[in-house]
Protein backbone atom coordinates (compact mmCIF):
# COMPACT_ATOMS: atom_id res chain seq x y z
CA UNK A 1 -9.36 -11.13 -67.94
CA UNK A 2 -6.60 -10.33 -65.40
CA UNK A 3 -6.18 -11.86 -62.53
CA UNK A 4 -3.24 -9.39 -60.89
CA UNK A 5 -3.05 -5.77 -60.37
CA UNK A 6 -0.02 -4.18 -61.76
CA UNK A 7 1.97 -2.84 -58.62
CA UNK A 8 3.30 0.53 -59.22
CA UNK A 9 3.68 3.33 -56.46
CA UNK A 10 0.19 5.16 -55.52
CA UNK A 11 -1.50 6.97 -53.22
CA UNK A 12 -4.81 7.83 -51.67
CA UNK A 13 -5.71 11.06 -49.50
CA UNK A 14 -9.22 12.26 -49.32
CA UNK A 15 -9.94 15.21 -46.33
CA UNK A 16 -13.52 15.65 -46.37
CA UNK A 17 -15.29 14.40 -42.84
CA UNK A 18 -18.15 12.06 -44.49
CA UNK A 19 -21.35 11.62 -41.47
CA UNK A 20 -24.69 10.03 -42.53
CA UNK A 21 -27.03 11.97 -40.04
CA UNK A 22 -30.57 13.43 -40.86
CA UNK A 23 -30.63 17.13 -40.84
CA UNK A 24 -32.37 17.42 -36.98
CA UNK A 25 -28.97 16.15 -35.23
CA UNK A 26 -26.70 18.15 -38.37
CA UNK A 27 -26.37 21.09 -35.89
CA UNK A 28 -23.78 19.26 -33.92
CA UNK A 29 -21.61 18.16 -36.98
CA UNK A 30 -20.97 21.60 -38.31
CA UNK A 31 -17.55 23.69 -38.17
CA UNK A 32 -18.18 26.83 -35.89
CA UNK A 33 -19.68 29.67 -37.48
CA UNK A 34 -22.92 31.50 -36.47
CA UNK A 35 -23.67 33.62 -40.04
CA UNK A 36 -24.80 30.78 -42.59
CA UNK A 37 -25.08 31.09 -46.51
CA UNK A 38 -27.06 28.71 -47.21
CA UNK A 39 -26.82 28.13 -51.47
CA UNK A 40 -29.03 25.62 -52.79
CA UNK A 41 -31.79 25.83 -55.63
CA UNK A 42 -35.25 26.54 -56.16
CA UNK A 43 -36.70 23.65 -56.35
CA UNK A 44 -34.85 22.33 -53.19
CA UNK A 45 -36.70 25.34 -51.50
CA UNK A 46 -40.02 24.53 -52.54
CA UNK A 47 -39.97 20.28 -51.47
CA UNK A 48 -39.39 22.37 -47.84
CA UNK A 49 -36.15 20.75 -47.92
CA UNK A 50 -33.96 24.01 -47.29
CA UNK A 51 -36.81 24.84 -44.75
CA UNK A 52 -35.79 22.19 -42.65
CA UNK A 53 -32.32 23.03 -42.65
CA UNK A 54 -32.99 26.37 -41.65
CA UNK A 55 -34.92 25.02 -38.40
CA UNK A 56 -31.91 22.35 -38.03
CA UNK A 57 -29.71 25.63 -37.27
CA UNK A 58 -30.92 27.22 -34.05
CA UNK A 59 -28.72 30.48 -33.14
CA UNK A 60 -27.45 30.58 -36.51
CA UNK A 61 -28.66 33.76 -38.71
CA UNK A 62 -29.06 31.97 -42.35
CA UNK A 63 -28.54 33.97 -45.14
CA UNK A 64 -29.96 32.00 -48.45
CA UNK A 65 -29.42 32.02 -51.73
CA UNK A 66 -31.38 29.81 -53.90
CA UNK A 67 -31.12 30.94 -57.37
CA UNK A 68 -28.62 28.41 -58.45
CA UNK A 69 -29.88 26.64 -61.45
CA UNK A 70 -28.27 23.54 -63.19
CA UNK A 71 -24.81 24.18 -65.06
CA UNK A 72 -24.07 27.34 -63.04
CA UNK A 73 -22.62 30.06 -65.22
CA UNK A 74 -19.38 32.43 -64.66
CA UNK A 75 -20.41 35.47 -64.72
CA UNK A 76 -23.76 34.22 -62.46
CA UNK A 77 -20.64 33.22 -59.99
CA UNK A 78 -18.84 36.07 -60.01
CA UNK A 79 -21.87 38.45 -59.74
CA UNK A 80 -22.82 36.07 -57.05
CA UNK A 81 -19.84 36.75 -55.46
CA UNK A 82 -19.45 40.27 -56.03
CA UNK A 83 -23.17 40.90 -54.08
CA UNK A 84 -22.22 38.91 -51.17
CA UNK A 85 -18.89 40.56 -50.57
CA UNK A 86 -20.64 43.48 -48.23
CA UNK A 87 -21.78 40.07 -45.90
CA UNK A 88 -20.72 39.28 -43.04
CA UNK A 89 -20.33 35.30 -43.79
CA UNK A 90 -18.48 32.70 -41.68
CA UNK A 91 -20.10 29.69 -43.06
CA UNK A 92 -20.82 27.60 -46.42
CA UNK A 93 -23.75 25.10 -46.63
CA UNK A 94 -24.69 23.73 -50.14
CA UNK A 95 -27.81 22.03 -50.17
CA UNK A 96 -29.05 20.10 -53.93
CA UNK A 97 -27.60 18.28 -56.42
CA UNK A 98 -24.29 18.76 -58.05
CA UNK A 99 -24.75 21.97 -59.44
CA UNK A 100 -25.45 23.78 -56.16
CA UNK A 101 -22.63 22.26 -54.29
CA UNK A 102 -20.51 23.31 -57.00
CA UNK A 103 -21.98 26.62 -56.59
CA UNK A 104 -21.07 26.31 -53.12
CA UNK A 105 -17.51 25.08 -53.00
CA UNK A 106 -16.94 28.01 -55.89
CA UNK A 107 -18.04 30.67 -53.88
CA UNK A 108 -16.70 29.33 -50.70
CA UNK A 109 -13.83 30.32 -52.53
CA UNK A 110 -14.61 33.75 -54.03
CA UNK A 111 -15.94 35.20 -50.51
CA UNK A 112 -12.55 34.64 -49.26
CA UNK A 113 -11.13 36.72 -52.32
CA UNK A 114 -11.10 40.25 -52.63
CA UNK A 115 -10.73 40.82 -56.15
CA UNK A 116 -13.09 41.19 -58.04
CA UNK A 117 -14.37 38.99 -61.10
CA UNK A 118 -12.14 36.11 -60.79
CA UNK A 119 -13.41 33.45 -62.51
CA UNK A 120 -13.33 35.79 -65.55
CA UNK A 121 -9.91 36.71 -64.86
CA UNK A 122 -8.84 32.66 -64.52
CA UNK A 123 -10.83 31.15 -67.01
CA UNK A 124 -11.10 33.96 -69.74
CA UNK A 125 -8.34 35.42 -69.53
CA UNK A 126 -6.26 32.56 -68.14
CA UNK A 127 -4.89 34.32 -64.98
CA UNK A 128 -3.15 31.76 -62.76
CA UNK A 129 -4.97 32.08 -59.74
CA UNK A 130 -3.37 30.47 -56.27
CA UNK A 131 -6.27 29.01 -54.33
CA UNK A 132 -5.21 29.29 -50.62
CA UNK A 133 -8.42 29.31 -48.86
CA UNK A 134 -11.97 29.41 -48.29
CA UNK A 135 -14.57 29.51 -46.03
CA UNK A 136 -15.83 26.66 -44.25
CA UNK A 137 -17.94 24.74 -46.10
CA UNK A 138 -20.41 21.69 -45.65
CA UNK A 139 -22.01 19.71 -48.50
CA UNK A 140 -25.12 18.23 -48.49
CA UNK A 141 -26.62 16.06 -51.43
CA UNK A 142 -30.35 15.93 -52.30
CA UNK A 143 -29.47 13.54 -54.99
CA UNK A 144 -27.96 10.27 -55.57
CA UNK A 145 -25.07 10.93 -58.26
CA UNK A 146 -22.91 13.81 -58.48
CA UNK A 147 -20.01 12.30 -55.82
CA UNK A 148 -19.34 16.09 -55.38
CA UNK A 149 -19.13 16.27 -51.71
CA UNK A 150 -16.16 14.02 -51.45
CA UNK A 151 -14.32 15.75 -54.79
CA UNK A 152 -11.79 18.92 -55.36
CA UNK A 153 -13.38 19.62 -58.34
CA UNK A 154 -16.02 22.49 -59.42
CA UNK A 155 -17.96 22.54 -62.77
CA UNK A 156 -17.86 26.26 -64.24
CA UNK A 157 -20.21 27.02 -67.42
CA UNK A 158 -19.17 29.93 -69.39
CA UNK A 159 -22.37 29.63 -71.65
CA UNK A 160 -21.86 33.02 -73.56
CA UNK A 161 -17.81 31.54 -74.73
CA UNK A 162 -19.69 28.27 -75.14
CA UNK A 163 -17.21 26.69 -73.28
CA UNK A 164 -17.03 24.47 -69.87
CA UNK A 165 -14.08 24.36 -67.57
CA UNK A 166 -12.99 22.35 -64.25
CA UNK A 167 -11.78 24.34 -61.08
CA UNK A 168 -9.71 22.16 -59.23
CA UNK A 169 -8.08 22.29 -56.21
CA UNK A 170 -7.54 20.93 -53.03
CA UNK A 171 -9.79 23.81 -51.52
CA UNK A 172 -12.35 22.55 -53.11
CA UNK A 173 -13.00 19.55 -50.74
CA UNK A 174 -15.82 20.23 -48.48
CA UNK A 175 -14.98 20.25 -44.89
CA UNK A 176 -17.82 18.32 -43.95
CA UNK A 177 -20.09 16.25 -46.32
CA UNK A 178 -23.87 15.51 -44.34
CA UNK A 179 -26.01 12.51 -46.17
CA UNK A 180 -29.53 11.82 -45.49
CA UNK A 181 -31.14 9.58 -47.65
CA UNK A 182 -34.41 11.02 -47.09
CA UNK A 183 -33.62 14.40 -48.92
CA UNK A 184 -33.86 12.05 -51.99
CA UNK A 185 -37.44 10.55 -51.07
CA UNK A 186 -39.29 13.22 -53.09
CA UNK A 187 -37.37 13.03 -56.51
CA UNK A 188 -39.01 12.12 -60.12
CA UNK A 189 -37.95 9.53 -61.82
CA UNK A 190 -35.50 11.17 -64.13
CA UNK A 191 -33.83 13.03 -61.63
CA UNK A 192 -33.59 9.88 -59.55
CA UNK A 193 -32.06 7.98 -62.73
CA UNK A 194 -30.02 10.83 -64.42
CA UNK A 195 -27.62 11.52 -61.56
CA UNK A 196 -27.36 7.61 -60.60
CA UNK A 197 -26.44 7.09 -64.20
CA UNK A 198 -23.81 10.29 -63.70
CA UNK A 199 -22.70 7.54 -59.96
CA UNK A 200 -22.43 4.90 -62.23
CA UNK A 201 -20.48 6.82 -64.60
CA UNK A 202 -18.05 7.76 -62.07
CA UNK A 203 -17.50 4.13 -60.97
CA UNK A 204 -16.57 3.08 -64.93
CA UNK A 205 -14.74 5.96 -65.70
CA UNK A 206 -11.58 5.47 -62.60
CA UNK A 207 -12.23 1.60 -63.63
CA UNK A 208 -10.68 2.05 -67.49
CA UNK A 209 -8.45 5.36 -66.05
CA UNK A 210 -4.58 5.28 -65.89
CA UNK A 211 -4.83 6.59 -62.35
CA UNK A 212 -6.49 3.82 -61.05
CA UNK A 213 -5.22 2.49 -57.59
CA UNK A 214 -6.10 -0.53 -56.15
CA UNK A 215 -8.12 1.82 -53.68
CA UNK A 216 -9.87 3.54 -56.18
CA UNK A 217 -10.54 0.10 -58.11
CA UNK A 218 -12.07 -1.03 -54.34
CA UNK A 219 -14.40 1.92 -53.82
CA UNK A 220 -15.66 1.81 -57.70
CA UNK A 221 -16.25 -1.63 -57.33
CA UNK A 222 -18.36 -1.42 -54.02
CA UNK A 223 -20.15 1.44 -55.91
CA UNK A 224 -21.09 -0.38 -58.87
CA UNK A 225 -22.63 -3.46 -56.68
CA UNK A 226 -24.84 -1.09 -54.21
CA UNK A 227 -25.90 0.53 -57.68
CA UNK A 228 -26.45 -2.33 -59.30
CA UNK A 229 -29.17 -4.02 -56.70
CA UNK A 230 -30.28 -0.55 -55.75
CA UNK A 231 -31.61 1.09 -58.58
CA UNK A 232 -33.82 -0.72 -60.07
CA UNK A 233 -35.74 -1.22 -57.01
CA UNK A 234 -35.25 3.12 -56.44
CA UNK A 235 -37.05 3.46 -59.46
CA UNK A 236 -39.70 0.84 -59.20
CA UNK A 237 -40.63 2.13 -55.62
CA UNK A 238 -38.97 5.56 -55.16
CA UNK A 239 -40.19 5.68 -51.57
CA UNK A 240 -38.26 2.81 -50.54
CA UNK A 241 -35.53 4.42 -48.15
CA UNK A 242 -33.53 1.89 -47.58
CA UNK A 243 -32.01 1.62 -51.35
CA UNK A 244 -32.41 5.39 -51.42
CA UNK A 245 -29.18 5.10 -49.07
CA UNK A 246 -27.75 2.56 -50.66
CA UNK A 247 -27.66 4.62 -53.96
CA UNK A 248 -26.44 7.82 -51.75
CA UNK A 249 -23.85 5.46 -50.65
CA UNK A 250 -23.03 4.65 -54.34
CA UNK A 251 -22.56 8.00 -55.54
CA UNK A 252 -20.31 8.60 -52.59
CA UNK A 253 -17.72 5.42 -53.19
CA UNK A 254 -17.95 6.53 -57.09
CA UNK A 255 -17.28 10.12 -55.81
CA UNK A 256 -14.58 9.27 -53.61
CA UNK A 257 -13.07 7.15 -56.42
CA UNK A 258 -13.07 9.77 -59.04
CA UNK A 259 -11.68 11.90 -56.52
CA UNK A 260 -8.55 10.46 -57.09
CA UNK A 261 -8.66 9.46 -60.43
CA UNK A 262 -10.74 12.12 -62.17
CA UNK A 263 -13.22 11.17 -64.89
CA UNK A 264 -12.18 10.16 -68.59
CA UNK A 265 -13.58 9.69 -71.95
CA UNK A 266 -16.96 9.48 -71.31
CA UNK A 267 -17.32 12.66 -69.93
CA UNK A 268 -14.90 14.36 -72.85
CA UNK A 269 -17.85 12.93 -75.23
CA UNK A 270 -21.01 14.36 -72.56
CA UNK A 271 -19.69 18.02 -72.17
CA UNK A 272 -20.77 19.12 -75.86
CA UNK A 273 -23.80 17.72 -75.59
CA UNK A 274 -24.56 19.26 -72.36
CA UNK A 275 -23.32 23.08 -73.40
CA UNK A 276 -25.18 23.58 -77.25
CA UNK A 277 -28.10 20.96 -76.31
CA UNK A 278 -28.92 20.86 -72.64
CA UNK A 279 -28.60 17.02 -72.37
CA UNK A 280 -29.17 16.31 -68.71
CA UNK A 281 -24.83 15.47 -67.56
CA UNK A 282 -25.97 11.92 -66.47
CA UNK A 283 -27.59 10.69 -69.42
CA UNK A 284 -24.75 12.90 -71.96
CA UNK A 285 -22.42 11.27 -70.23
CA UNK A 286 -23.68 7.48 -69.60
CA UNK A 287 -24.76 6.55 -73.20
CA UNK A 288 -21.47 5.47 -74.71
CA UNK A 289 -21.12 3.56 -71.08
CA UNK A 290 -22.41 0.06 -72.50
CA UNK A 291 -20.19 0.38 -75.49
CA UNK A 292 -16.92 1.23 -73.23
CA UNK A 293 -17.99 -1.46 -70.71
CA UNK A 294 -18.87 -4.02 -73.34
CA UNK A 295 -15.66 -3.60 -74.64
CA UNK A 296 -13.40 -3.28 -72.18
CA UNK A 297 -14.73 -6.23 -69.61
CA UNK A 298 -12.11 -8.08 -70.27
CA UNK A 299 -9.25 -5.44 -69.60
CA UNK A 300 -10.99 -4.47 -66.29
CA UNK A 301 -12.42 -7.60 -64.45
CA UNK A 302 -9.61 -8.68 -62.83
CA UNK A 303 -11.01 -12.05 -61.40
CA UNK A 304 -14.85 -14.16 -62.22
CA UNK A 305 -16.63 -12.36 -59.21
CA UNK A 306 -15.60 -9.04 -60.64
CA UNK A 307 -16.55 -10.06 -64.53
CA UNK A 308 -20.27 -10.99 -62.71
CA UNK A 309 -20.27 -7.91 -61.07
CA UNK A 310 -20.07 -5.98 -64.41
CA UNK A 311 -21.76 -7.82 -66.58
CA UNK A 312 -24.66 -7.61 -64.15
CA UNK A 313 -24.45 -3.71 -64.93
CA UNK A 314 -23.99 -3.82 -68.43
CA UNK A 315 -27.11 -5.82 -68.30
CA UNK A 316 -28.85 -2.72 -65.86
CA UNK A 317 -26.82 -0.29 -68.28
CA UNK A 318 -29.01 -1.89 -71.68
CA UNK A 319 -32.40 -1.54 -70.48
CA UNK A 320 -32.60 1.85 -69.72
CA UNK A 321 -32.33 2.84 -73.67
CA UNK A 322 -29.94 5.36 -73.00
CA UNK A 323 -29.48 5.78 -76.69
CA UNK A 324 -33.17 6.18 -77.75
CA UNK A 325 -33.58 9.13 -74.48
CA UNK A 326 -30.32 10.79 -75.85
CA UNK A 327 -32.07 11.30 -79.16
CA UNK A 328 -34.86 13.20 -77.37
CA UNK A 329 -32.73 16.36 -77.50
CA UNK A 330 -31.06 16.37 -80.46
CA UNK A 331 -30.74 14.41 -84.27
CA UNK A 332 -28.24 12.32 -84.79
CA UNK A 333 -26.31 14.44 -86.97
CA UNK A 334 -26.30 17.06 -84.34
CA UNK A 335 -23.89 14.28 -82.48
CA UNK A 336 -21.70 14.13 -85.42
CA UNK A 337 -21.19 17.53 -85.77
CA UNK A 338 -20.17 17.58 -82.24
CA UNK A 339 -17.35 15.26 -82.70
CA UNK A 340 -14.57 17.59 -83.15
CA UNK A 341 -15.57 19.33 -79.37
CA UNK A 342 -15.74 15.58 -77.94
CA UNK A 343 -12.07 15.35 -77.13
CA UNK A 344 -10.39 17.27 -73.90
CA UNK A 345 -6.88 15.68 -73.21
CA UNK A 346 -7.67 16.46 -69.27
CA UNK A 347 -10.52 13.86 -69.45
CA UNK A 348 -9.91 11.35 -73.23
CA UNK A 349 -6.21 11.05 -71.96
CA UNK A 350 -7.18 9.33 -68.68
CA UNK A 351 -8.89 6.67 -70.84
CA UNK A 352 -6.63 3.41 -70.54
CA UNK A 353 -8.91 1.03 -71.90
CA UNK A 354 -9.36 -0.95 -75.41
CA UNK A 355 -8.36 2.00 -78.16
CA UNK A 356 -10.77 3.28 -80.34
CA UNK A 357 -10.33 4.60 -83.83
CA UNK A 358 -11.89 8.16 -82.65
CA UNK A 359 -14.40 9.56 -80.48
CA UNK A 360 -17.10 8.59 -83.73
CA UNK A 361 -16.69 5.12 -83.35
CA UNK A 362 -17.66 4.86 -79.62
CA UNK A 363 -20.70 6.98 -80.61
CA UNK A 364 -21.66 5.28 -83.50
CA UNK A 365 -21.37 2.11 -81.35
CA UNK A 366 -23.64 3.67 -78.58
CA UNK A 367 -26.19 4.66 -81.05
CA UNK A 368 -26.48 1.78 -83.52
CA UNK A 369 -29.29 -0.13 -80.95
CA UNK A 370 -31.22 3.10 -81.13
CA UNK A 371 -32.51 1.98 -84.87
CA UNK A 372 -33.02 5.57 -85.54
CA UNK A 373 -31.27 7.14 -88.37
């Protein structure tokens, strides 16, 4: 255990306008615009949820789009895009979890672009493409997790190539980021876990990263703490509101941290897993978390309170069997044959914690309490 923080020159910037307001006073908040796109998902539409947000926006004509399933795919976003071009649109609001606000921030981007196909063109066939602008855009969670209304980064499927990619860019930040913990009241329990497992994942993965800042550091910690007390109570009474915010307020901090620091090996390991098996991305990328945290506590608790802190979440981390619910979806040979995939120098080279021999061992390590073979 250290008890000083290496000084070395660092930053912190972060644009987007965070306000914790429920959606009847949002109207206020929002950048001017009177033609709304409103992007969120199904099942957003039928809890009422993007109902209300519709009545939130009197004198506003609201055109919505709620086909936007989980891992949204490139050529889905481009099509997307293409059909919306011949709208008149001054105004981005992504409602839902972290699929439909990276939806939204994507084609915040597109609608602002008048060629056609360009995700194809940048991530197919590797066009640099200058991001300049967008439209406004606002982001509003649903769930407790993603961080991805405080982030310049955009998830991009390309399921056809088999192959996942990160959009980043500063024009990615939302302008505006709304969060109302009671857009989270009416989740199940796995879809209150999996994305506060993807929060806590966040708040770990700037912890062992080589761009951590003593900002970053602050915000993960703070993260991990509200997590820590809040969750378990979120799942043993979901309708308890109060924790409900406190785990929104989580997944922001982790958010915000990750937002500088980007995410690192334990999201390398999830994205396979995720593409060929559909592993929900907060358990895929969570189960090697008690291995990594186990064995890295010393390198990243820099003083008693902050070894409690952890240790307190390692404990939270090993009850959830996070091993046993990965092997719902796939054999444990399926895992091994992933291995080669596991390793993306954009994410594993962030990684500045204890080294491992290879990607195998951390697995092998995360699965060995599931006593399946």
């Amino acid at each position: 255990m250290t008890d000083t923080v290496p000084l070395t020159a660092w930053s912190y910037h972060n644009p987007v306008r965070v306000v914790g307001a429920g959606l009847s006073t949002l109207a206020p908040q929002l950048p001017h615009g009177r033609r709304v796109l409103l992007v969120t998902s199904r099942g957003a539409a039928e809890r009422g949820i993007a109902r209300q947000l519709e009545a939130a926006l009197p004198g506003r004509t609201v055109a919505l789009l709620d086909d936007v399933v989980p891992n949204p795919d490139l050529r889905y976003l481009d099509e997307t895009a293409a059909r919306l071009r011949g709208t008149e649109i001054d105004l981005v609001i992504a409602l839902g979890g972290g699929s439909v606000l990276d939806a939204g921030k994507v084609l915040a981007l597109l609608l602002r672009r008048p060629e056609p196909d360009l995700l194809t063109q940048c991530f197919r066939n590797r066009r640099d493409v200058a991001w300049t602008e967008r439209l406004p855009l606002v982001a509003i969670p649903t769930t407790a997790g993603t961080g991805a209304e405080v982030t310049p980064f955009a998830t991009v499927w390309d399921h056809e190539r088999s192959a996942k990619h990160s959009l980043a860019t500063p024009f990615a930040y939302p302008d505006l980021a709304v969060l109302d913990a009671a857009l989270t009241l009416t989740l199940p329990p796995e879809h209150t876990l999996y994305p506060a497992l993807d929060a806590l994942s966040h708040a770990l993965e700037s912890l062992w990263n080589r761009s951590a800042t003593p900002v970053s550091r602050g915000l993960a910690l703070q993260a991990l703490a509200l997590a820590g007390r809040a969750l378990p109570e979120v799942l043993a009474q979901p309708g308890n509101l109060a924790r409900r915010a406190d785990m929104q307020h989580a997944s922001l901090l982790a958010g915000m941290a990750i937002s500088q620091t980007r995410t690192a090996v334990a999201h390398a390991i999830s994205y396979p897993l995720t593409l060929h098996h559909g592993v929900p991305h907060g358990l895929a990328c969570s189960f090697t978390l008690p291995t990594l945290l186990r064995t890295n506590l010393d390198r990243i608790a820099h003083n008693p309170s902050e070894r409690l802190l952890l240790e307190a979440v390692l404990a939270m981390l090993d009850t959830f069997g996070l091993g046993q619910r990965l092997l719902q979806y796939l054999q444990r040979d399926d895992v091994r044959r992933l291995h080669g995939e596991m390793f993306t120098a954009e994410r594993s080279n962030n990684y500045n914690g204890v080294p491992f021999a290879d990607v195998a061992e951390i697995i092998d390590s995360a699965l060995a309490q599931t006593g399946k073979d």
